[in-house]
PDB file of N, CA and C in Angstrom:
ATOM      1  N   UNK A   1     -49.785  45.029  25.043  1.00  0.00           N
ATOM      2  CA  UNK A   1     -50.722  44.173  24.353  1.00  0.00           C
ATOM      3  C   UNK A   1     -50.272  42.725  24.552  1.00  0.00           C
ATOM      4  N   UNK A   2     -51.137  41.931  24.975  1.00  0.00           N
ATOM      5  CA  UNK A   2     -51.062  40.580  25.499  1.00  0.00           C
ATOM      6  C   UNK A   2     -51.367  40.081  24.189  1.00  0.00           C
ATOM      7  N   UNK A   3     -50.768  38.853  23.138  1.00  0.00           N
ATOM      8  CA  UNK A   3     -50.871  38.074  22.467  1.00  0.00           C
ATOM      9  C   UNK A   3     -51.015  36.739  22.698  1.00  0.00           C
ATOM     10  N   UNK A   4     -51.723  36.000  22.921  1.00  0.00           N
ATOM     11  CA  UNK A   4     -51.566  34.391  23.204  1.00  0.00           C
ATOM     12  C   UNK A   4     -52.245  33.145  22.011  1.00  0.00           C
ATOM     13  N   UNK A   5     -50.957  33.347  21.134  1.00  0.00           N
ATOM     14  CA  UNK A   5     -51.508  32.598  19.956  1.00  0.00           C
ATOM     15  C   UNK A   5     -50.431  31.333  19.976  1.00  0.00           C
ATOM     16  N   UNK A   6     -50.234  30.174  19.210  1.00  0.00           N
ATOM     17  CA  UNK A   6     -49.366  28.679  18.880  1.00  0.00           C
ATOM     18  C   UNK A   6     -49.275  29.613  17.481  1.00  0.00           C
ATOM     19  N   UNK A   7     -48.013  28.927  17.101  1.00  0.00           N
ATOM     20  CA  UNK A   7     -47.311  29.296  15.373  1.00  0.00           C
ATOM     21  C   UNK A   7     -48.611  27.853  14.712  1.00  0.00           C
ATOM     22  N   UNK A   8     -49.034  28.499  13.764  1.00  0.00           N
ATOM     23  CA  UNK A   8     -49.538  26.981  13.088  1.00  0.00           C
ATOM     24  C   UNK A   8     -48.456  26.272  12.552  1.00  0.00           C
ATOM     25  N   UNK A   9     -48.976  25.185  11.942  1.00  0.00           N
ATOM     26  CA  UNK A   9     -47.847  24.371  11.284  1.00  0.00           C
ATOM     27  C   UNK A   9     -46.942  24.953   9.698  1.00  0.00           C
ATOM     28  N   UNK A  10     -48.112  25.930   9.173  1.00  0.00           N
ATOM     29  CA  UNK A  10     -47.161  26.331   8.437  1.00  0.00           C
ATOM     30  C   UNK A  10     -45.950  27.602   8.657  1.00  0.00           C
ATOM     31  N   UNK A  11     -46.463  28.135   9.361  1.00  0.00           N
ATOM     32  CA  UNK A  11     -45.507  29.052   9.845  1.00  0.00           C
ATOM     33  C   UNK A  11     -44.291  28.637  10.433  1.00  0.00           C
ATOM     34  N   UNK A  12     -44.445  27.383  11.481  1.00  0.00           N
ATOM     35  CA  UNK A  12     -43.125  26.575  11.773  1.00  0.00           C
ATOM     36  C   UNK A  12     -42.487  25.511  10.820  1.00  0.00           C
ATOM     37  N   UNK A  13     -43.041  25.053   9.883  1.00  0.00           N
ATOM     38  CA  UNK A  13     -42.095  24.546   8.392  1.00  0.00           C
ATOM     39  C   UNK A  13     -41.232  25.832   7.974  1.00  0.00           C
ATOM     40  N   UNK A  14     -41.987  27.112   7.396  1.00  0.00           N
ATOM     41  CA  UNK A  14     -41.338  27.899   6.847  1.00  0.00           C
ATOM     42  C   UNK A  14     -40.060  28.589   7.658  1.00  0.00           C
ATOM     43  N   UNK A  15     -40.226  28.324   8.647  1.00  0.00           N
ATOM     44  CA  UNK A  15     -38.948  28.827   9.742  1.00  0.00           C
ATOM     45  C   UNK A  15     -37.790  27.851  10.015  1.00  0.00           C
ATOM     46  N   UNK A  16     -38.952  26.759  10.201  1.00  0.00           N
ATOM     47  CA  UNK A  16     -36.988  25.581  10.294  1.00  0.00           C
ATOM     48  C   UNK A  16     -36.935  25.315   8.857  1.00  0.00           C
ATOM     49  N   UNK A  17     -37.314  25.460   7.428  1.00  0.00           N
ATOM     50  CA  UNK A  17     -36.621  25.452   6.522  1.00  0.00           C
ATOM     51  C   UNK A  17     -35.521  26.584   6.542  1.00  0.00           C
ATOM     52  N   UNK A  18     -36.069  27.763   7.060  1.00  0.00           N
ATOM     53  CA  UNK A  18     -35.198  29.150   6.523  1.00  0.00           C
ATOM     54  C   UNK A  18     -33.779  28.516   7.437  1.00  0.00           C
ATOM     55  N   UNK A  19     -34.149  28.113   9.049  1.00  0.00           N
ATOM     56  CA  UNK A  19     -33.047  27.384   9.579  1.00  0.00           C
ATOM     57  C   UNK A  19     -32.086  26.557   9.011  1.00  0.00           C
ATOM     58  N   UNK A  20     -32.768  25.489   8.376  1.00  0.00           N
ATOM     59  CA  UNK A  20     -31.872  24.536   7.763  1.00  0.00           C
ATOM     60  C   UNK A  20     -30.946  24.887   6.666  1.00  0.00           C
ATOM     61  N   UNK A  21     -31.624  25.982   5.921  1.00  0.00           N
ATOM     62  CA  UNK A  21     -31.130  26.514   4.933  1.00  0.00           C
ATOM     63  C   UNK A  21     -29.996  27.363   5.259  1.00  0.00           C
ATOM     64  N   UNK A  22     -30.168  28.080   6.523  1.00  0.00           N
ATOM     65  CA  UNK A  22     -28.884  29.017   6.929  1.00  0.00           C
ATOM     66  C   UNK A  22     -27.907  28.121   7.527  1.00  0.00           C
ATOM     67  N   UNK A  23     -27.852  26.720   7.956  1.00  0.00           N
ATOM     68  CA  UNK A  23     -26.761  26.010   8.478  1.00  0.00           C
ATOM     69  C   UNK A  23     -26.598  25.065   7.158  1.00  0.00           C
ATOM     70  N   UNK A  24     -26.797  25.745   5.896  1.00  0.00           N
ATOM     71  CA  UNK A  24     -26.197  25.229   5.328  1.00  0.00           C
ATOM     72  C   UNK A  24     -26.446  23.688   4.114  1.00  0.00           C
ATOM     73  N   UNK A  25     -27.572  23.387   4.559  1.00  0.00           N
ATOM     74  CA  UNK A  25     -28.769  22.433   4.296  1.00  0.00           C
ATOM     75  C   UNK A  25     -27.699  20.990   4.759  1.00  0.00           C
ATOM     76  N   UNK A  26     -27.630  20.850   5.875  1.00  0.00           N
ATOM     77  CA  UNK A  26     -26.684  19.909   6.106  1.00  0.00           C
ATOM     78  C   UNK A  26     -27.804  18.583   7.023  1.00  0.00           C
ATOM     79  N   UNK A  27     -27.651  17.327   6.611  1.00  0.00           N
ATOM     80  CA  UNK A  27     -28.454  16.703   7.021  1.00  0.00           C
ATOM     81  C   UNK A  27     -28.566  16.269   8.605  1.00  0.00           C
ATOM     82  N   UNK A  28     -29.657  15.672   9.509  1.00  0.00           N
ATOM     83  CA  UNK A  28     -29.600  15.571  10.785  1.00  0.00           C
ATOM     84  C   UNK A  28     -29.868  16.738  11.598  1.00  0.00           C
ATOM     85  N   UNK A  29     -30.484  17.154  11.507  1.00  0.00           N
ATOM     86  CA  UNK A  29     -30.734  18.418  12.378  1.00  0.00           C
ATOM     87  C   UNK A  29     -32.201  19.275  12.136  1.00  0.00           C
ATOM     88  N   UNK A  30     -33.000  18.094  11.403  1.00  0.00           N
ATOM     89  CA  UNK A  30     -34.607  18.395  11.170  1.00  0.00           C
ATOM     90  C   UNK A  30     -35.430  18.790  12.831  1.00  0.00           C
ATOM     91  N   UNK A  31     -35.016  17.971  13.262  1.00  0.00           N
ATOM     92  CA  UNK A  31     -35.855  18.116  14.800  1.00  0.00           C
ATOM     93  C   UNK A  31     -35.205  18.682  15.757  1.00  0.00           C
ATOM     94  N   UNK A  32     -33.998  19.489  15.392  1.00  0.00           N
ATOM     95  CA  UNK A  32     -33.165  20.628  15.916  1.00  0.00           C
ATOM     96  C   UNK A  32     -34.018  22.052  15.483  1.00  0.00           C
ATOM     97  N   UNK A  33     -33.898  21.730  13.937  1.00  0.00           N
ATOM     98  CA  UNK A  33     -34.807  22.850  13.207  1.00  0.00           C
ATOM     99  C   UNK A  33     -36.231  23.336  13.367  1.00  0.00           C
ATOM    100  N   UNK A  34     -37.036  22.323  14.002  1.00  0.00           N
ATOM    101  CA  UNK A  34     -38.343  22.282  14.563  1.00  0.00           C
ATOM    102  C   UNK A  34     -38.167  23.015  15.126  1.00  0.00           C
ATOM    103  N   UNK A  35     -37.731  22.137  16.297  1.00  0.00           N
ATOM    104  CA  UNK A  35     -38.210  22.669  18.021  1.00  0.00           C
ATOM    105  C   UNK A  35     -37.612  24.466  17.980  1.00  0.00           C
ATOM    106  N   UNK A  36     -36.631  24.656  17.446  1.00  0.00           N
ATOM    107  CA  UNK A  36     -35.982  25.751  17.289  1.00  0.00           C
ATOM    108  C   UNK A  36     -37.093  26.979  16.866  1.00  0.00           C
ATOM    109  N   UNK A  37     -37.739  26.356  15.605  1.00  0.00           N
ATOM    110  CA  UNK A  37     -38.277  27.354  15.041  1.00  0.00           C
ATOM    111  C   UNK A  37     -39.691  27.656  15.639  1.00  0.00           C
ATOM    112  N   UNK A  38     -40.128  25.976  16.686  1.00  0.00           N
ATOM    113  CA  UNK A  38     -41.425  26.450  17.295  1.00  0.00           C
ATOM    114  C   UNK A  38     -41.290  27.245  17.889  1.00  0.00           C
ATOM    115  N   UNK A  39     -39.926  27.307  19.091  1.00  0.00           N
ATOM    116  CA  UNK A  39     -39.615  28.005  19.807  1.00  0.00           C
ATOM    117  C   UNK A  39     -39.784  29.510  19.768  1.00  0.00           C
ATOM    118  N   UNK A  40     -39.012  29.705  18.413  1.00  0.00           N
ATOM    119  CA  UNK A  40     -38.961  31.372  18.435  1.00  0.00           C
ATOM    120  C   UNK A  40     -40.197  32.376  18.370  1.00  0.00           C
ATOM    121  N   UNK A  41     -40.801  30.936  17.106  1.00  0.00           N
ATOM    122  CA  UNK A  41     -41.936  31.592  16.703  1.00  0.00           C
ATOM    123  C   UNK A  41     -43.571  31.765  18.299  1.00  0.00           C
ATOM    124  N   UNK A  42     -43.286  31.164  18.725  1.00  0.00           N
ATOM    125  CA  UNK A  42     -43.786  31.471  20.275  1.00  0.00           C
ATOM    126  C   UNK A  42     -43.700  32.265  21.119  1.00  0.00           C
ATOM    127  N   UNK A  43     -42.335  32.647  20.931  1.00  0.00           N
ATOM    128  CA  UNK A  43     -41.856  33.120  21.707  1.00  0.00           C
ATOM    129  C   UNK A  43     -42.689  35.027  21.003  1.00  0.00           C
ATOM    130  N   UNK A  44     -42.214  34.757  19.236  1.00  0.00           N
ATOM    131  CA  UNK A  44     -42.365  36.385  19.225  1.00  0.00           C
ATOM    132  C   UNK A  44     -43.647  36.649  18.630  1.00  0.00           C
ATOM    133  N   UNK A  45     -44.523  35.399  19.150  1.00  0.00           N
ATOM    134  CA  UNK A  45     -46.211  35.419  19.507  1.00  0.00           C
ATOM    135  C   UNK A  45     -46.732  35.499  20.458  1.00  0.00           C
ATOM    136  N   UNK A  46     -46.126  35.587  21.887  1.00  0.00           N
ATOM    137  CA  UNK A  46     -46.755  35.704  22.999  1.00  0.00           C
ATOM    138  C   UNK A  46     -45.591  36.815  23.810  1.00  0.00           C
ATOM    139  N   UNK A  47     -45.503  37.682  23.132  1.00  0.00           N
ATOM    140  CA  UNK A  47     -44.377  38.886  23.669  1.00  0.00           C
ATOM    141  C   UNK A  47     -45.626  39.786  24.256  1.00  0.00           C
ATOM    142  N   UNK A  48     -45.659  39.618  25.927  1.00  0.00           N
ATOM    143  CA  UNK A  48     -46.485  40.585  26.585  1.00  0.00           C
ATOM    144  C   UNK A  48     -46.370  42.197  26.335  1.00  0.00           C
ATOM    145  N   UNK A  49     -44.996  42.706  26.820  1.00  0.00           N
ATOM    146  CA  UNK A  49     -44.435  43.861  26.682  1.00  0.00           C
ATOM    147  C   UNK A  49     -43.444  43.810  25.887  1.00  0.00           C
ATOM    148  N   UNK A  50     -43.894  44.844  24.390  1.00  0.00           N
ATOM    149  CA  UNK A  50     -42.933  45.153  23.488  1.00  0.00           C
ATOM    150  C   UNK A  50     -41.892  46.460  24.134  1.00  0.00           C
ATOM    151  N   UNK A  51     -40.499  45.889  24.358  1.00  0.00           N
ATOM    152  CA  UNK A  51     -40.047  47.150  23.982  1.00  0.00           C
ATOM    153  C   UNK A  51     -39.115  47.059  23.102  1.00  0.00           C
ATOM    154  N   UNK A  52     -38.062  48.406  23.207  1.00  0.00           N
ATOM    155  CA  UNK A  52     -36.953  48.474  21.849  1.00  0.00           C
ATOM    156  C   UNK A  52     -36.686  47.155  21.725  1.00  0.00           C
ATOM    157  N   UNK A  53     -35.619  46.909  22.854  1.00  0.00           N
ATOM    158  CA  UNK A  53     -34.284  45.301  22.795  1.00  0.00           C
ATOM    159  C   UNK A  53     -35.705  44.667  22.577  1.00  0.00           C
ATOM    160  N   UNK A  54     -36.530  43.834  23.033  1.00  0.00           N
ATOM    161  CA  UNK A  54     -37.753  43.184  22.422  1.00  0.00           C
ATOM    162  C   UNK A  54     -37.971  43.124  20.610  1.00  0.00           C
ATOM    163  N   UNK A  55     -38.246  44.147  20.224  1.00  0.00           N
ATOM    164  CA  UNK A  55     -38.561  44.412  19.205  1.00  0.00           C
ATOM    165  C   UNK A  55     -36.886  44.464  17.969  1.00  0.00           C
ATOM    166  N   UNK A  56     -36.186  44.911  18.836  1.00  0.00           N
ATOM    167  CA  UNK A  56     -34.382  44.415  17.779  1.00  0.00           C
ATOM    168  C   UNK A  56     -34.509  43.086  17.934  1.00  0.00           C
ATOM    169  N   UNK A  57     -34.624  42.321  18.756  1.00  0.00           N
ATOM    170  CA  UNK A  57     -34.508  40.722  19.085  1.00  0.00           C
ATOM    171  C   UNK A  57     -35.240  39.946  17.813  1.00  0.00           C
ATOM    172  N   UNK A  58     -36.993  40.424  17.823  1.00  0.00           N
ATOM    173  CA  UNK A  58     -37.616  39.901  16.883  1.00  0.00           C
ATOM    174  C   UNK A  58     -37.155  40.331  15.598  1.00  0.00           C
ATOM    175  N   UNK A  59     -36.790  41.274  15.345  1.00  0.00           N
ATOM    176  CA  UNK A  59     -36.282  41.849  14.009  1.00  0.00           C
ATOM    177  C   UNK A  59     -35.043  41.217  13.358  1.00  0.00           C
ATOM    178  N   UNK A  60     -34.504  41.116  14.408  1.00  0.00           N
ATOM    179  CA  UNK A  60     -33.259  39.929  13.409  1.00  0.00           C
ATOM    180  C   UNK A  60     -33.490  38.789  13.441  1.00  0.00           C
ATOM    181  N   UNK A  61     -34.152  37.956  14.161  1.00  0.00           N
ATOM    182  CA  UNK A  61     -34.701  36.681  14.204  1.00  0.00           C
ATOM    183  C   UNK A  61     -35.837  36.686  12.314  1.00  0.00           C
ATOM    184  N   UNK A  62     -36.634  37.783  12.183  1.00  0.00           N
ATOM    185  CA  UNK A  62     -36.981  38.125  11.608  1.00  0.00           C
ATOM    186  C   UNK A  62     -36.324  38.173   9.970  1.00  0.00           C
ATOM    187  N   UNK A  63     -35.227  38.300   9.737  1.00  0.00           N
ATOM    188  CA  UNK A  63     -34.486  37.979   8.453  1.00  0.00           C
ATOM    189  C   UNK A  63     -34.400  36.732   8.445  1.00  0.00           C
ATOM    190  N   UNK A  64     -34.522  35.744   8.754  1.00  0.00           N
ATOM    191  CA  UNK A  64     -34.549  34.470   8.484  1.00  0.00           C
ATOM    192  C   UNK A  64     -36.169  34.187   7.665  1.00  0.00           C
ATOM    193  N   UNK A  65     -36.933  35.146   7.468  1.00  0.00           N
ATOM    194  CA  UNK A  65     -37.226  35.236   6.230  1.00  0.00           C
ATOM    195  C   UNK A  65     -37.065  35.229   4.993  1.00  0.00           C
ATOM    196  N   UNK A  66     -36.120  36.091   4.908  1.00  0.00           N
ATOM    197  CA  UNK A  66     -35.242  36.064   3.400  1.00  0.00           C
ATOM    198  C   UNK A  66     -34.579  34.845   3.033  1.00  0.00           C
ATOM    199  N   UNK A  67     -34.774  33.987   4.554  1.00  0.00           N
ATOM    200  CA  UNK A  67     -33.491  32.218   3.441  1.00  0.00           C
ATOM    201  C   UNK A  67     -34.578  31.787   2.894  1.00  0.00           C
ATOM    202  N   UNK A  68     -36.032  31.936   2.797  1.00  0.00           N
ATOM    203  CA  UNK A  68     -37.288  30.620   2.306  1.00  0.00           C
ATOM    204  C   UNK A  68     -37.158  31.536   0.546  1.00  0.00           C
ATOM    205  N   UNK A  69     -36.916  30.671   0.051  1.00  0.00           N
ATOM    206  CA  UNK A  69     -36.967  30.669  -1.762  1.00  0.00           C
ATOM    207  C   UNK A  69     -38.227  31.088  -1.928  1.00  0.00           C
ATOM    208  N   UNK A  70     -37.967  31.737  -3.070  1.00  0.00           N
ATOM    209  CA  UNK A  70     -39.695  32.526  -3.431  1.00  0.00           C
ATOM    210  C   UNK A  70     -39.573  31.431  -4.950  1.00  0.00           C
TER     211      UNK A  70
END
């Protein structure tokens, strides 16, 4: 299954916060935290062929859910 979607903007806030938050909330590294989190989130939005290692990859990338505060 071919996916070809962009993360919107809220989906990439909520990811480089969870980032920033796992290094610690240390200042300078906002537009580290971006590009980072556009990145991934692209990346595990336009995954042509899922397989296992594919799918472990997104899955731990994937707990960086749990750093965004409810």
């Amino acid at each position: 299954m071919i996916q070809n979607r962009a993360p919107v903007r809220d989906e990439i806030t909520h990811r480089a916060y969870a980032l920033y938050l796992m290094r610690g909330c240390g200042h300078g590294g906002d537009i580290e935290d971006w590009v980072k989190a556009t990145k991934e989130l692209t990346d595990e939005l336009n995954v042509s062929v899922v397989t296992d290692d594919s799918r472990e990859a997104v899955s731990n990338r994937a707990d960086l859910r749990y750093a965004w505060p409810e």
